[in-house]
C-alpha atoms as a PDB file:
ATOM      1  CA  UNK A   1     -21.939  19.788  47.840  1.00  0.00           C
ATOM      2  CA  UNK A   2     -24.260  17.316  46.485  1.00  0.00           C
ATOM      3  CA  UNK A   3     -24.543  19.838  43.163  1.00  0.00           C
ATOM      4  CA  UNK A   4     -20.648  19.253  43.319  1.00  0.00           C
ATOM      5  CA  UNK A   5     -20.276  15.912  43.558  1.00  0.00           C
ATOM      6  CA  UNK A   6     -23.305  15.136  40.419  1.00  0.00           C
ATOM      7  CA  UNK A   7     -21.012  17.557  38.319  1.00  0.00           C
ATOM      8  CA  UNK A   8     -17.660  15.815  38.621  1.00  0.00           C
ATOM      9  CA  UNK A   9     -19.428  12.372  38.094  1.00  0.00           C
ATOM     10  CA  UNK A  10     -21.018  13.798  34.829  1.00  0.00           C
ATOM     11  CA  UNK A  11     -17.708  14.420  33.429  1.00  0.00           C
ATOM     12  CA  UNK A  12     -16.114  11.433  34.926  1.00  0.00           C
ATOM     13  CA  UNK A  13     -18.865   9.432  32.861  1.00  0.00           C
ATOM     14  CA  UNK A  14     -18.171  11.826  29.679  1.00  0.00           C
ATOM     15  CA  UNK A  15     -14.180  11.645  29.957  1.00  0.00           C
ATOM     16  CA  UNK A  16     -14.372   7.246  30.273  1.00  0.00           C
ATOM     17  CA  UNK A  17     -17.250   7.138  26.929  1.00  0.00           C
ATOM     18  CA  UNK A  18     -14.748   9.473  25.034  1.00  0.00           C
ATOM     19  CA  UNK A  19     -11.656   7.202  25.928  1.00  0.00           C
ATOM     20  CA  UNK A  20     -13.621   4.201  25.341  1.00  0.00           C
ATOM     21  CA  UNK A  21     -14.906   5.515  21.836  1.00  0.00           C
ATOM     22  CA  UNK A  22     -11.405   6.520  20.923  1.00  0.00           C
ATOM     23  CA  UNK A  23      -9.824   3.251  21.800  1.00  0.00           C
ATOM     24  CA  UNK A  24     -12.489   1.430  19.909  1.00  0.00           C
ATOM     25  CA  UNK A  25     -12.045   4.271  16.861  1.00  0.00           C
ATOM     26  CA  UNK A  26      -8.367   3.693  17.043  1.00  0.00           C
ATOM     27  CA  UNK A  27      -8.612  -0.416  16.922  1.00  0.00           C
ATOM     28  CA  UNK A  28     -11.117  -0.405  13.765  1.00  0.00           C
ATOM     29  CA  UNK A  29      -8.053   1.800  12.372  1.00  0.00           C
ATOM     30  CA  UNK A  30      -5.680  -0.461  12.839  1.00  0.00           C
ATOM     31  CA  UNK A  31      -8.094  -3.444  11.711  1.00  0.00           C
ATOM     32  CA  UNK A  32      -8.161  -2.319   8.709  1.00  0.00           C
ATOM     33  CA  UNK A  33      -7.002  -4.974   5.946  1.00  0.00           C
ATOM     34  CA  UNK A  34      -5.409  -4.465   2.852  1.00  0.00           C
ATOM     35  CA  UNK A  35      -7.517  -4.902  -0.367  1.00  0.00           C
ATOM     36  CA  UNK A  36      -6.807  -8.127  -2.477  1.00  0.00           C
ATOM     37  CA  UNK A  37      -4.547  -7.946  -5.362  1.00  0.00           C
ATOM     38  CA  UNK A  38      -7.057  -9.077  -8.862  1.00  0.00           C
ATOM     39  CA  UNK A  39      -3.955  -9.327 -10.814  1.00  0.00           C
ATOM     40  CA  UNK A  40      -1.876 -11.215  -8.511  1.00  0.00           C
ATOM     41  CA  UNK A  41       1.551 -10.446  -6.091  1.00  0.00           C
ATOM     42  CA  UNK A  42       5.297  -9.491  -6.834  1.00  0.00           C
ATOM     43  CA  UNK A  43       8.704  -9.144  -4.519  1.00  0.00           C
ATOM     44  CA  UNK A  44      11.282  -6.242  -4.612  1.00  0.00           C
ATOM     45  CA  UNK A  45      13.695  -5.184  -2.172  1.00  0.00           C
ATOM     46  CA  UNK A  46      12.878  -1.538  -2.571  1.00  0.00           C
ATOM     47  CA  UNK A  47      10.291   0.421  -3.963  1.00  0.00           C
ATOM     48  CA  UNK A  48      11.546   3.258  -5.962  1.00  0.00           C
ATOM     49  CA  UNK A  49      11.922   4.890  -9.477  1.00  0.00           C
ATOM     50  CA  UNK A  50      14.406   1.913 -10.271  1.00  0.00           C
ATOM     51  CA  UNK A  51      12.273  -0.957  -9.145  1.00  0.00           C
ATOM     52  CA  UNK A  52      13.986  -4.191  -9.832  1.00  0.00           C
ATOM     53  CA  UNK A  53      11.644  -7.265  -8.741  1.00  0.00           C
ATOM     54  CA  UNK A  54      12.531 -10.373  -7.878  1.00  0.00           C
ATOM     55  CA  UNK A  55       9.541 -12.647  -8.267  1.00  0.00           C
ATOM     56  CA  UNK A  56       6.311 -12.435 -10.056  1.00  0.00           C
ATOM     57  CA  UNK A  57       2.930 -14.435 -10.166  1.00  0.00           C
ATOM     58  CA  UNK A  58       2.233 -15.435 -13.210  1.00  0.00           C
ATOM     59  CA  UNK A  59       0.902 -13.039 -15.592  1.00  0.00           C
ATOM     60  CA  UNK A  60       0.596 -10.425 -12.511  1.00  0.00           C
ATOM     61  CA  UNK A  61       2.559  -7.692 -14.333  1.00  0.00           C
ATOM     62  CA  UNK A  62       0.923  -8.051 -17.944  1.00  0.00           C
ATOM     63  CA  UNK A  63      -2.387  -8.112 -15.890  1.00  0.00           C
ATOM     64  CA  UNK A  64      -1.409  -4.616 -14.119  1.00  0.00           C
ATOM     65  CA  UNK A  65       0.162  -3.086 -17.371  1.00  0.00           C
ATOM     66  CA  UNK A  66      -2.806  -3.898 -19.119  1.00  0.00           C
ATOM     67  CA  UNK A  67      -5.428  -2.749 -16.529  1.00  0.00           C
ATOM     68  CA  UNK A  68      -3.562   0.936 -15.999  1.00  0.00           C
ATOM     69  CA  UNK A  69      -2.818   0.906 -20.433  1.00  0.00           C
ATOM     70  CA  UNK A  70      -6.906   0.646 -20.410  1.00  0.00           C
ATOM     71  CA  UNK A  71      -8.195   1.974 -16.750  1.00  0.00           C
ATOM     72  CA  UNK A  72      -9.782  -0.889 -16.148  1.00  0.00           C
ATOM     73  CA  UNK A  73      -9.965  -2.159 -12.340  1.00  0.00           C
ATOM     74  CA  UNK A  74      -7.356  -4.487 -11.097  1.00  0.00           C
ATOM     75  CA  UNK A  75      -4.803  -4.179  -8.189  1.00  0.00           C
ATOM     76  CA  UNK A  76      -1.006  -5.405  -7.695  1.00  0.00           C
ATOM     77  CA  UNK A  77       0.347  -6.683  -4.669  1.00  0.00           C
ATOM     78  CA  UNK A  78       4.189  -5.671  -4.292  1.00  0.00           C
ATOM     79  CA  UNK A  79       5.774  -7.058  -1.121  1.00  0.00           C
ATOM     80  CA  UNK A  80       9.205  -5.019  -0.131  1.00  0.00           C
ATOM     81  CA  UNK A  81      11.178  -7.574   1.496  1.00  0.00           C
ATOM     82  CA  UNK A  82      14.031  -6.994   4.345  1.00  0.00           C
ATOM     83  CA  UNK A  83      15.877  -9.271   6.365  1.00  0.00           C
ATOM     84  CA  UNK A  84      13.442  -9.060   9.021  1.00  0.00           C
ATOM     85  CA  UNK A  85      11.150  -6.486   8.298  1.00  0.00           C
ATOM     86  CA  UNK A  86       9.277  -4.760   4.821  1.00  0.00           C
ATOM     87  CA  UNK A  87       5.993  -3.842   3.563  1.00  0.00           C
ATOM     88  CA  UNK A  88       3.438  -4.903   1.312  1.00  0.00           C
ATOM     89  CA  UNK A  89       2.207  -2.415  -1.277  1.00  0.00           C
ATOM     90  CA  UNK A  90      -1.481  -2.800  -3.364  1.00  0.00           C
ATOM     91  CA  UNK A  91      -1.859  -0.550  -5.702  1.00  0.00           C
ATOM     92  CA  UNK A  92      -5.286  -0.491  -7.590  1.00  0.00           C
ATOM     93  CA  UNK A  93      -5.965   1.268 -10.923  1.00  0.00           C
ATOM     94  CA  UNK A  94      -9.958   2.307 -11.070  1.00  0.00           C
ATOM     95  CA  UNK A  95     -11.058   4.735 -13.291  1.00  0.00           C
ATOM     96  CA  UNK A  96     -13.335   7.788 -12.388  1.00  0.00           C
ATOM     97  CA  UNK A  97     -13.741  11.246 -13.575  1.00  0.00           C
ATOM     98  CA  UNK A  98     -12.283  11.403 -16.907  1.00  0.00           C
ATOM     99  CA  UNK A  99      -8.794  10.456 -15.714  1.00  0.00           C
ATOM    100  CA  UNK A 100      -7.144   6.798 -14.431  1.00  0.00           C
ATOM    101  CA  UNK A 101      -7.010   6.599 -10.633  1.00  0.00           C
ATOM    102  CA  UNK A 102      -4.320   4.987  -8.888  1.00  0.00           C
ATOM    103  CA  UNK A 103      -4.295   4.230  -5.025  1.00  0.00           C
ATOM    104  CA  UNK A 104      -1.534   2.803  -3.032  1.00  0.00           C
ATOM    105  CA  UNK A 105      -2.255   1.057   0.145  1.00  0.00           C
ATOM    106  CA  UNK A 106       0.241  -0.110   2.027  1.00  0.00           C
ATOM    107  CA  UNK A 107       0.965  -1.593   5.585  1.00  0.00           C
ATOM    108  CA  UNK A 108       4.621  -2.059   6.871  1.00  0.00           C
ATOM    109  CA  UNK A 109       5.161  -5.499   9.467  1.00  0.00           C
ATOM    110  CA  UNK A 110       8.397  -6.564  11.432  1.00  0.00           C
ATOM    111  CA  UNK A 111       9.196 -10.476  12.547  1.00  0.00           C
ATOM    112  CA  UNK A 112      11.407  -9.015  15.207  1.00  0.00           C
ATOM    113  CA  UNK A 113       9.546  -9.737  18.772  1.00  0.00           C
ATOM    114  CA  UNK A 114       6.831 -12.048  17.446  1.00  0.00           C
ATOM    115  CA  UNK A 115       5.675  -9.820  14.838  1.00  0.00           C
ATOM    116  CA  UNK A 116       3.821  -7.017  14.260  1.00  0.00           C
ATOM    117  CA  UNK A 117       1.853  -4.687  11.281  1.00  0.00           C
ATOM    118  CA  UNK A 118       1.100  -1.321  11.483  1.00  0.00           C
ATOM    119  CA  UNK A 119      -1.939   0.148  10.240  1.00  0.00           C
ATOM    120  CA  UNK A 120      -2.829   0.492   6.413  1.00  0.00           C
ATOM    121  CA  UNK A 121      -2.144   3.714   5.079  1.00  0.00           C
ATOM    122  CA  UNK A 122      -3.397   4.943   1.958  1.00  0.00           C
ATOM    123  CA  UNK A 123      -2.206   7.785  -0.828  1.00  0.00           C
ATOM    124  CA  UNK A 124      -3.480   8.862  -4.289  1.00  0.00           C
ATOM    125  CA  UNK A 125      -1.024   8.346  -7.346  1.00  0.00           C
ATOM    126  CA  UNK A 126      -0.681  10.081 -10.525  1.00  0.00           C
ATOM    127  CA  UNK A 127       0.109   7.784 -13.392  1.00  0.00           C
ATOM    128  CA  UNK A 128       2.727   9.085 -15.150  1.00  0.00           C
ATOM    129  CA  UNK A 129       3.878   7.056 -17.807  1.00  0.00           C
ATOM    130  CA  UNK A 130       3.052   3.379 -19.441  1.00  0.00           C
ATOM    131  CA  UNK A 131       6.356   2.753 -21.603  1.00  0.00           C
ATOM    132  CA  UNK A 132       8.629  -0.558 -22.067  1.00  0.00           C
ATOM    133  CA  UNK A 133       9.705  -0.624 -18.476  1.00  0.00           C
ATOM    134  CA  UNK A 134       6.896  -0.685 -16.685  1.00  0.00           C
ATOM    135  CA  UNK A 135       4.206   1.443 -14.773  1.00  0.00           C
ATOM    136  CA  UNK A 136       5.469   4.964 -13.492  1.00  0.00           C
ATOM    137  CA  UNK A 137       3.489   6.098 -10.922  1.00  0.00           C
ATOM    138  CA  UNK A 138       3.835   9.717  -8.947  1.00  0.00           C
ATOM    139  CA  UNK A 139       2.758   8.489  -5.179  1.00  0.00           C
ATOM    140  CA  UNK A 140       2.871  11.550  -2.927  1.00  0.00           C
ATOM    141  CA  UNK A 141       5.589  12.982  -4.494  1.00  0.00           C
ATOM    142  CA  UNK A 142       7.694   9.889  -4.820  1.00  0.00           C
ATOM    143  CA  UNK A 143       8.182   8.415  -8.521  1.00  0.00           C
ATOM    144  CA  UNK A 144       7.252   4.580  -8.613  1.00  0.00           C
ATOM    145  CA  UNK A 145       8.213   1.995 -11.324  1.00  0.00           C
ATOM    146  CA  UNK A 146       6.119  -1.007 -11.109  1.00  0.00           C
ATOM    147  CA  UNK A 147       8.183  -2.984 -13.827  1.00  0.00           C
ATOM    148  CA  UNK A 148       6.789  -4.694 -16.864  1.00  0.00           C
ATOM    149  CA  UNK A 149       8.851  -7.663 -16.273  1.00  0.00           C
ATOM    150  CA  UNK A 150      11.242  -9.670 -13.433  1.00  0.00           C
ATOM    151  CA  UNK A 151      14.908  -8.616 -13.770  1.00  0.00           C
ATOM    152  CA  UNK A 152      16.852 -11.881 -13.326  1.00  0.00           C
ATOM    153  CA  UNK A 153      19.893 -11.196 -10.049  1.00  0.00           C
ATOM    154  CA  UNK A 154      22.859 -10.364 -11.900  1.00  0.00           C
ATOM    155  CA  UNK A 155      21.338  -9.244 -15.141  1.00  0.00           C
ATOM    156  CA  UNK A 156      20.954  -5.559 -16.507  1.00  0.00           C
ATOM    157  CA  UNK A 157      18.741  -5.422 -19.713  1.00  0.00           C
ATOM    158  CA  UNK A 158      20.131  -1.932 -20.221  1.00  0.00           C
ATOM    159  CA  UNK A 159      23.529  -2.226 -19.869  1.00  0.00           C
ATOM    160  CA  UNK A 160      26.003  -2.648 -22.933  1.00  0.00           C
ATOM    161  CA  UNK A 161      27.751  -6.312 -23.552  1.00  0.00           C
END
């Protein structure tokens, strides 16, 4: 009985480390912070292939244009705003093994019910394309535009007069 009663206490004390390594695993997870942006921070309402942002700091996108046109390090913060929830976006341009790399890290947040953030995620881009409009970046299978300049509410650049 004794035999019995040491063997169930043994994995008792194994079962309440494991929990308490996994909560404190799962915690440093969600501490993580999202890298600083070198280059500086935009707005958009939605990420996408069509990127239209609404707000820039200053020089921001020449500094991220510049840094992927030469794979030098910098980062860009792009904040996706909703009414009451969104994301912010960093994407950082390093370069390593022959080619440009380009990671996006990106944690999503909500006002609603005091607030909240979710952990930071990560995924590897592909840079596809440096042209007039901006940055096109491949991002787990989505295409990106980080734009090379603000598109003023209510005008279209490309469309005819």
């Amino acid at each position: 009985m004794r035999r019995l009663a040491m063997t169930v206490a043994g994995v008792c004390l194994v079962a309440a480390i494991s929990g308490c390594a996994l909560t404190g695993w799962r915690a440093s997870q969600q501490d993580a912070a999202l890298p600083s942006a070198s280059c500086g921070s935009t707005v958009t309402h939605m990420l996408s292939s069509a990127t239209k942002l609404l707000s820039a700091g200053p020089g921001a996108l020449a500094c991220f244009d510049a840094a992927a046109r030469s794979c030098r390090p910098a980062s860009l913060t792009v904040t996706e705003m909703g009414t009451d929830d969104g994301a912010d976006d960093v994407f950082v341009v390093k370069p390593g093994g022959g080619a440009c790399q380009v990671t996006e890290f990106s944690q999503s947040w909500s006002a609603n019910f005091g607030g909240s953030h979710s952990a930071v995620t990560s995924i590897n881009c592909r840079l596809v394309a440096i042209a007039a409009p901006g940055v096109t970046l491949n991002c787990g299978g989505q295409q990106l535009l980080i734009p090379a300049t603000v598109i003023v509410l209510g005008s279209d650049p490309g469309a005819g007069s």
